[in-house]
Protein backbone atom coordinates (compact mmCIF):
# COMPACT_ATOMS: atom_id res chain seq x y z
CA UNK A 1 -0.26 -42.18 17.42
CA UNK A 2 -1.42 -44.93 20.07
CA UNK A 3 0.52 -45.61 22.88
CA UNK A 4 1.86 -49.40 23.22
CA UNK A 5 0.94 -50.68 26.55
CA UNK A 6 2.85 -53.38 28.50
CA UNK A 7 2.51 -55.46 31.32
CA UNK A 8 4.04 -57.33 33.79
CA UNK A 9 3.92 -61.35 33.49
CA UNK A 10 4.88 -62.56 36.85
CA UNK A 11 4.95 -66.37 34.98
CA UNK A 12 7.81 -65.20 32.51
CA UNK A 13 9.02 -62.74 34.92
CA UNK A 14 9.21 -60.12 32.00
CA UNK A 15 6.83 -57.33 30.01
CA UNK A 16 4.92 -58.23 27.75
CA UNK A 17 2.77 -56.30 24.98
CA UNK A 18 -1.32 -55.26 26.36
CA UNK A 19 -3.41 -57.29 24.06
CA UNK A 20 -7.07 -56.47 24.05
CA UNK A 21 -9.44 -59.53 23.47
CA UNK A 22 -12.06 -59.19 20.92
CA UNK A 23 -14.78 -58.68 22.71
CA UNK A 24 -13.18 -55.66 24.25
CA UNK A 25 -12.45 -54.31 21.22
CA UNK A 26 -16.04 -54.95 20.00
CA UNK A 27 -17.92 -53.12 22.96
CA UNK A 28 -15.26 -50.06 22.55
CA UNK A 29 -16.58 -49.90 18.60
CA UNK A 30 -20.28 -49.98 19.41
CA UNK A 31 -19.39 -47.41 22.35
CA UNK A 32 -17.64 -44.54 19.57
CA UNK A 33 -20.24 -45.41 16.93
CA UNK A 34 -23.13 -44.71 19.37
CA UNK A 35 -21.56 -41.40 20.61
CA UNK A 36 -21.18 -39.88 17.20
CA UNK A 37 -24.52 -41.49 16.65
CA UNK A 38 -25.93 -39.64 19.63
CA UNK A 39 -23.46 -36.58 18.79
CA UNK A 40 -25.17 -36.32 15.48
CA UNK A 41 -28.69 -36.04 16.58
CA UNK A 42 -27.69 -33.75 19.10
CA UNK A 43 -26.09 -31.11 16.05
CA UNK A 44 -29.18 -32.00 13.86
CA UNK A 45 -31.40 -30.77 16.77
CA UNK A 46 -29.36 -27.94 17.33
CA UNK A 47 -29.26 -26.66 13.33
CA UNK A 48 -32.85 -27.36 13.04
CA UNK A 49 -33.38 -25.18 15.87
CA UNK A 50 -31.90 -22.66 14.69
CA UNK A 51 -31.38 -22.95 11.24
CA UNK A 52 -34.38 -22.65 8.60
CA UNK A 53 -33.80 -24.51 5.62
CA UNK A 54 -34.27 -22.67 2.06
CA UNK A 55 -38.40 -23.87 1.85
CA UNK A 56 -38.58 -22.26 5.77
CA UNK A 57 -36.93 -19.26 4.65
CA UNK A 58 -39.63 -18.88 1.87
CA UNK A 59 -42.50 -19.74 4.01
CA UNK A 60 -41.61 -17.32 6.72
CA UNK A 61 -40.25 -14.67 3.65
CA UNK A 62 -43.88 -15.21 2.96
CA UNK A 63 -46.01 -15.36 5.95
CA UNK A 64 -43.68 -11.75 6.82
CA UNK A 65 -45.41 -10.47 3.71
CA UNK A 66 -48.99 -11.63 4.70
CA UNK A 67 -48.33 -9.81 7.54
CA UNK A 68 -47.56 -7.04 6.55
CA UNK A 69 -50.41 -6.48 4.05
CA UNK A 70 -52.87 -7.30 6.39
CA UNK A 71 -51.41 -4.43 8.97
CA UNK A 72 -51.56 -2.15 5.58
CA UNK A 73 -54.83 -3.09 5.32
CA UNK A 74 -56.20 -2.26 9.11
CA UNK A 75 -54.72 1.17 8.74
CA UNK A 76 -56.39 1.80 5.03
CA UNK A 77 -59.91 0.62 6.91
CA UNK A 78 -59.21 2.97 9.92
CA UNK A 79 -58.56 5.82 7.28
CA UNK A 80 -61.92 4.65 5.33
CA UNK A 81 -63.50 4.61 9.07
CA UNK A 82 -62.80 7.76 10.24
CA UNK A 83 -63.68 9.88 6.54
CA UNK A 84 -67.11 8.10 7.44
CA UNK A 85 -67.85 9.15 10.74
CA UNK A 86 -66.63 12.29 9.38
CA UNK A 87 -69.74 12.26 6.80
CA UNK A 88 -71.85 10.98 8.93
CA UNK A 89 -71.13 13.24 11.94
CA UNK A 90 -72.01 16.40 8.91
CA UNK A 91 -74.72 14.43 8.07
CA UNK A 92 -76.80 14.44 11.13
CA UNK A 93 -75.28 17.57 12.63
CA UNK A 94 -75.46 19.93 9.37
CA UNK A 95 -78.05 18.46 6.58
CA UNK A 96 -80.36 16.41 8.79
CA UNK A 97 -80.74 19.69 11.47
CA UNK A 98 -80.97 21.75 8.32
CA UNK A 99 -84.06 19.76 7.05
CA UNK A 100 -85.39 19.37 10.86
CA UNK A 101 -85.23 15.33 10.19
CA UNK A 102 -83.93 12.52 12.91
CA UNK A 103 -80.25 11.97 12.64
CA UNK A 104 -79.23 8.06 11.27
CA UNK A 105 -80.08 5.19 13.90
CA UNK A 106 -77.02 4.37 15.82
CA UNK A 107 -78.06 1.05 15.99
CA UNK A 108 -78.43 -0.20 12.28
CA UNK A 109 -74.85 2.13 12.25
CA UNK A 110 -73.16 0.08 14.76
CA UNK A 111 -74.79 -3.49 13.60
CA UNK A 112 -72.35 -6.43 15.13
CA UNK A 113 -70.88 -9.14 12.59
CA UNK A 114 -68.64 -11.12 15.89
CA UNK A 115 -71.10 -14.02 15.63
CA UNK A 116 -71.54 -14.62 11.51
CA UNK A 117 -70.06 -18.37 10.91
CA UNK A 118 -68.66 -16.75 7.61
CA UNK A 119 -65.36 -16.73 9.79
CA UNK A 120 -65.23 -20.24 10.63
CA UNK A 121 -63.22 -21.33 7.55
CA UNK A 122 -60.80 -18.32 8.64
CA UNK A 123 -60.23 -18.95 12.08
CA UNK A 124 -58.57 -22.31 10.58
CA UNK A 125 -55.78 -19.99 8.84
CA UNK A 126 -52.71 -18.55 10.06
CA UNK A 127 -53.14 -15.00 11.67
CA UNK A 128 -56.56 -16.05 12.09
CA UNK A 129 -57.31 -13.50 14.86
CA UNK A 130 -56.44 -10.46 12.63
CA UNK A 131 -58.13 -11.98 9.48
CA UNK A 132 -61.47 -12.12 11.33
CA UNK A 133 -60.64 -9.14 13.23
CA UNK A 134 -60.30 -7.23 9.60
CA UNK A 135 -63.44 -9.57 7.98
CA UNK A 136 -65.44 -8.30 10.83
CA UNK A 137 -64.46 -4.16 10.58
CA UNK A 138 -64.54 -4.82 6.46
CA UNK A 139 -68.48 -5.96 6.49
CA UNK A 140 -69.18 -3.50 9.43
CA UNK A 141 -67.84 -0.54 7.05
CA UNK A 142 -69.91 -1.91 3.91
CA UNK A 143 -72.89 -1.52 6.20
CA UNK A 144 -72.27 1.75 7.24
CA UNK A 145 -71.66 2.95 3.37
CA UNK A 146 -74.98 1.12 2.70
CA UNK A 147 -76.65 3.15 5.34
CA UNK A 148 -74.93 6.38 4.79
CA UNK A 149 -75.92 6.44 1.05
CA UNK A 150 -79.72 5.44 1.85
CA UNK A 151 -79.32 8.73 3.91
CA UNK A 152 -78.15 10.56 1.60
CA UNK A 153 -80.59 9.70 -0.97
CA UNK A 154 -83.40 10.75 1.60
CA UNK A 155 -81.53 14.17 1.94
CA UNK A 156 -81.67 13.98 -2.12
CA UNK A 157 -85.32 13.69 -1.91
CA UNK A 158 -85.70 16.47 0.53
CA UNK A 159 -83.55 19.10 -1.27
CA UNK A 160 -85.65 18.06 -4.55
CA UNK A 161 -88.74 19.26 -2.87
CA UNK A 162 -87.27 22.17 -0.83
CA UNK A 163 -85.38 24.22 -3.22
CA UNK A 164 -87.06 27.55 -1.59
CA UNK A 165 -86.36 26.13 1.54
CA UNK A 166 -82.11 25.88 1.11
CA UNK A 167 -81.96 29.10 -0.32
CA UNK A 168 -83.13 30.82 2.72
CA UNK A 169 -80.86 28.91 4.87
CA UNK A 170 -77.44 30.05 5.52
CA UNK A 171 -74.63 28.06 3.90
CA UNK A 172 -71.72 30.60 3.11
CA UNK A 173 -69.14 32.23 4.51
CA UNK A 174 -70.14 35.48 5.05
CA UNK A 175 -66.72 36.96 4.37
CA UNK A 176 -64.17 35.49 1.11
CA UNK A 177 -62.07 32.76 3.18
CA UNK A 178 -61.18 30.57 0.50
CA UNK A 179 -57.69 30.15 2.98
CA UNK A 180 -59.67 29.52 6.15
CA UNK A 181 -57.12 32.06 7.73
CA UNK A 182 -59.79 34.41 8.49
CA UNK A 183 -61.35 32.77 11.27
CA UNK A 184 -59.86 33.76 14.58
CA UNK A 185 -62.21 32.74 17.41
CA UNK A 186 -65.13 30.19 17.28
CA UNK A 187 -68.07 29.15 19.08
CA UNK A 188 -67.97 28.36 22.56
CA UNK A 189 -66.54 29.54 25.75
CA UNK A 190 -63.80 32.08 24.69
CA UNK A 191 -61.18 34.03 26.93
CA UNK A 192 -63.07 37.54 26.94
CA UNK A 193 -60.56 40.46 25.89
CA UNK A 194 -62.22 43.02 28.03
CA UNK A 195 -62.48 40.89 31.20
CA UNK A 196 -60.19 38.47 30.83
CA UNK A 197 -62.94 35.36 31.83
CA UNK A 198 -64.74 32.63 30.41
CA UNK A 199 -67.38 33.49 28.80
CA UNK A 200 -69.77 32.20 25.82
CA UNK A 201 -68.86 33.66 22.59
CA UNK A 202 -72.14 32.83 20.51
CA UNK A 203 -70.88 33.45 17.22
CA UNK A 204 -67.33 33.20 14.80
CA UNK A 205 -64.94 35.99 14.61
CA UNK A 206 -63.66 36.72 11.15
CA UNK A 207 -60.07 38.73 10.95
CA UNK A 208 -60.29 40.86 8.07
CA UNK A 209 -59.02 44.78 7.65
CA UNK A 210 -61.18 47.23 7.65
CA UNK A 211 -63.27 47.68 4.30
CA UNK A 212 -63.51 44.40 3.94
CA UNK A 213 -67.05 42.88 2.18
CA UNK A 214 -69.60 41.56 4.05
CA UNK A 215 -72.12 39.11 1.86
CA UNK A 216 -75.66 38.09 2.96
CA UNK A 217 -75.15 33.95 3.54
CA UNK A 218 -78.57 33.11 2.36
CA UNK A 219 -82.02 34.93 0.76
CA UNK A 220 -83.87 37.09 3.60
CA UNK A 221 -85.33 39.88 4.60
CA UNK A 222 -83.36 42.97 6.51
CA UNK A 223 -85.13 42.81 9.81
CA UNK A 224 -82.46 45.45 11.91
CA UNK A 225 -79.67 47.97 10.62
CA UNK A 226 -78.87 49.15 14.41
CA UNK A 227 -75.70 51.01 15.56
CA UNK A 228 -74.77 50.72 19.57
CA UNK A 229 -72.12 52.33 21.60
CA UNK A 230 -71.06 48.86 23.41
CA UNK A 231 -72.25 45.25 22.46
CA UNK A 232 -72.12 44.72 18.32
CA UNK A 233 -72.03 47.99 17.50
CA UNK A 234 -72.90 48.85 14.02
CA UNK A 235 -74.74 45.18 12.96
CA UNK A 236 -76.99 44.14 10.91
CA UNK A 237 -79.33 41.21 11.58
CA UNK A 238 -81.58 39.29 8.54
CA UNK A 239 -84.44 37.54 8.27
CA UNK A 240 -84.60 34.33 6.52
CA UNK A 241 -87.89 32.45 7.87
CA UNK A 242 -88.04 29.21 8.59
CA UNK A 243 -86.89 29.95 11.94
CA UNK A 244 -83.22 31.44 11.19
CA UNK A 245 -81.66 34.59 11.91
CA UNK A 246 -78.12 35.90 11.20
CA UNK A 247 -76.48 38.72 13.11
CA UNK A 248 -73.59 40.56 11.38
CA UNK A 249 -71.41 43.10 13.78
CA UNK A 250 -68.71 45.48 14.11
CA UNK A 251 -69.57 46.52 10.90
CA UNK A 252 -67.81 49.89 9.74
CA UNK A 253 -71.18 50.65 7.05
CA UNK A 254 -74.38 49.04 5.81
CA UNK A 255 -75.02 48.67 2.19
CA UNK A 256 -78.91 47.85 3.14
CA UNK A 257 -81.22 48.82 4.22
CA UNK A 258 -84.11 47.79 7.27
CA UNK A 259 -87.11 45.97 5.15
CA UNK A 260 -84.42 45.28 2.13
CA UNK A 261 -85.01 42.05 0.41
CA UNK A 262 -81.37 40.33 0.27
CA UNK A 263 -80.12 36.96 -2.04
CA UNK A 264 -76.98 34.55 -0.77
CA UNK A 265 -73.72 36.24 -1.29
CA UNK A 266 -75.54 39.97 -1.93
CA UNK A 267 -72.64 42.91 -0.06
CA UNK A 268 -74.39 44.40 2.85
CA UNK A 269 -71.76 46.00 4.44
CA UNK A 270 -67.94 46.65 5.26
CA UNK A 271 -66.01 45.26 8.00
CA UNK A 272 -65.41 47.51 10.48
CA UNK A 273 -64.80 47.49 14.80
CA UNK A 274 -67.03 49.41 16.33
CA UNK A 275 -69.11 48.46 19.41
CA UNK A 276 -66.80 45.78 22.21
CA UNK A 277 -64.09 45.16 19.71
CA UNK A 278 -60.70 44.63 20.13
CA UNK A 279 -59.61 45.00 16.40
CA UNK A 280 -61.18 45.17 13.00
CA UNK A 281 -62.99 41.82 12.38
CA UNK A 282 -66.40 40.51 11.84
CA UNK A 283 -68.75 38.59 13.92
CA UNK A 284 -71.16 36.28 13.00
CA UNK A 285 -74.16 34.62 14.18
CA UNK A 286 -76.41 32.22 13.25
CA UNK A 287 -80.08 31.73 15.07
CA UNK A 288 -82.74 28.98 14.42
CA UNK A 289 -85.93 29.42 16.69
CA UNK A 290 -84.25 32.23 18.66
CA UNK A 291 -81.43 29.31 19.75
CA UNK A 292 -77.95 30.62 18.79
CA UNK A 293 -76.00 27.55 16.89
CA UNK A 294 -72.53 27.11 15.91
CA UNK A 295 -72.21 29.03 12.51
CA UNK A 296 -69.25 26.35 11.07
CA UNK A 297 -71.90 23.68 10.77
CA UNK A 298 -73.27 26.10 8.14
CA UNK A 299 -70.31 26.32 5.87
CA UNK A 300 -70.64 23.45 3.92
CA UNK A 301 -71.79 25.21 0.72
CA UNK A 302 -68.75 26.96 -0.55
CA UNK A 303 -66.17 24.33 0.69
CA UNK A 304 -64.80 20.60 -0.09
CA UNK A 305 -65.12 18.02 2.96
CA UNK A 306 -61.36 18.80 3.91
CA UNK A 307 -61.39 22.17 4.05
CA UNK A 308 -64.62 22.20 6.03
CA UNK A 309 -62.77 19.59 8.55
CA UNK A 310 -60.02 22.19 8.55
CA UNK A 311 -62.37 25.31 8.88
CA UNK A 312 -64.04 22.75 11.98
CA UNK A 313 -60.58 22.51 13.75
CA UNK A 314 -59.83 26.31 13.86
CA UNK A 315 -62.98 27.54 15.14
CA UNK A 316 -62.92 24.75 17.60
CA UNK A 317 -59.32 26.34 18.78
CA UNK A 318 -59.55 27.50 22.46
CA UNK A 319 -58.56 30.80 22.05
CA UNK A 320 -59.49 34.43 22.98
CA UNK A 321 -62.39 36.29 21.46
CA UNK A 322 -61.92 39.86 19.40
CA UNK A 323 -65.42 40.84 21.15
């Protein structure tokens, strides 16, 4: 409750009540309805701020959603990416050195899409920098399918007319490794067991027990059935023209014979560890030309993409050698 304010009135020489003349009372009214005037913008600024109203909940609800599909998507074309490079990378190293035949131009693989205007319209649109980011890496990977199927149908074509030809190149294990847990050391500079140094193991080592079968990995001709003190001991090397050779050593007995004529996946002998051998096992080379080359590029025939990835990652394992 208001306060009644008096004065004194030197005239009457007594108080008197505190009138206030209109116009005072006037200015005081536009005064308090300007400040909640003022007051009121102020707390609609501040809710607006920081308060979304139901249709900006929905729109952000929704551009949250966008988001997150298009960072679902960019992974999905990274995982689409990589199982390509993956084909490609057995494509040039495996079939195309296989058929002697240039690997796939790294230019038409790595053609550039940055300057199409087909992303014009979409660098208009919200997120616009992923979107073209994703446009860009989408029409980049249907170019690489395109040119990854052209190559393989030229590698189609080739196999057509070279049936002879793939049977006398090696393309099996040469033990059963259906597990890949057989293969204990792989190509490469290997910890020797003997000397404990770095040195260049030119083959695989398979771990197997003793007795174990040892199959012919492509059509040839026996060309040696030698025993040795030292080195590979009892081994066995074939013949399969074209340029390849495959050495198989530490054997513990042939089942050929020098001059034999042998088929893919025939038994030519046991596993065994004589010779520089740490432990029963097999080792296996492959030649082409007289140059040794990594025998897991040669695998391809008797496993699925992912477990010739898998059988690619344990040979690759820098580890120590069993000869």
């Amino acid at each position: 409750m208001a306060k009644t304010k008096y004065f004194f009135n030197p005239k009457t020489l007594s108080y008197e009540k505190y009138k206030l003349s209109r116009w005072i009372l006037f200015l005081r009214g536009i005064g308090v309805f300007s400040f909640s005037i003022i007051l009121g913008f102020i707390f609609f600024l501040i809710f607006s701020r920081f308060l979304d109203s139901p249709a900006e909940k929905k729109v952000k609800s929704a551009n949250t959603d966008i988001r997150a599909e298009l960072d679902n998507m960019d992974q999905r074309i990274a995982t689409l990416s990589a199982e390509l490079n993956k084909l490609r990378e057995k494509d040039n190293n495996v079939y195309r050195s296989i058929y002697e035949s240039e690997p796939v131009d790294g230019k038409s693989w790595q053609k550039e899409f940055e300057n199409s205007e087909k992303y014009n319209d979409l660098r208009k649109l919200p997120n616009s920098t992923l979107l073209v980011e994703l446009n860009q890496r989408l029409d980049q990977l249907g170019n690489q399918f395109k040119v990854q199927s052209a190559s393989f149908d030229e590698l189609l074509s080739m196999a057509k007319n070279k049936k002879d030809y793939l049977s006398r190149v090696p393309a099996i294990q040469p033990v059963a490794n259906k597990t890949l847990e057989r293969i204990g050391s792989g190509f490469g500079y290997r910890t020797d067991p003997f000397y404990r140094t770095q040195k260049f193991h030119a083959g695989i080592d398979f771990t197997a027990p003793r007795g174990v079968e040892v199959y012919a990995t492509a059509d040839g001709t026996v060309e040696e059935v030698t025993t040795e003190i030292w080195g590979y001991g009892q081994h066995i090397i074939i013949n399969h023209g074209n340029g390849f050779k495959t050495l198989y050593g530490h054997l513990s007995k042939y089942k050929v014979k020098r001059g034999q004529k042998v088929i893919r996946g025939q038994l030519i002998g046991l596993v065994g560890s004589t010779g520089k051998s740490t432990g029963p096992h097999l080792h296996y080379e492959v030649h082409k030309n007289g140059e040794k080359l990594n025998p897991a590029f040669f695998f391809y025939n008797d496993l699925t993409n992912e477990e010739y990835q898998q059988m690619l990652e344990r040979a690759s394992a820098p580890n120590q050698s069993f000869d």
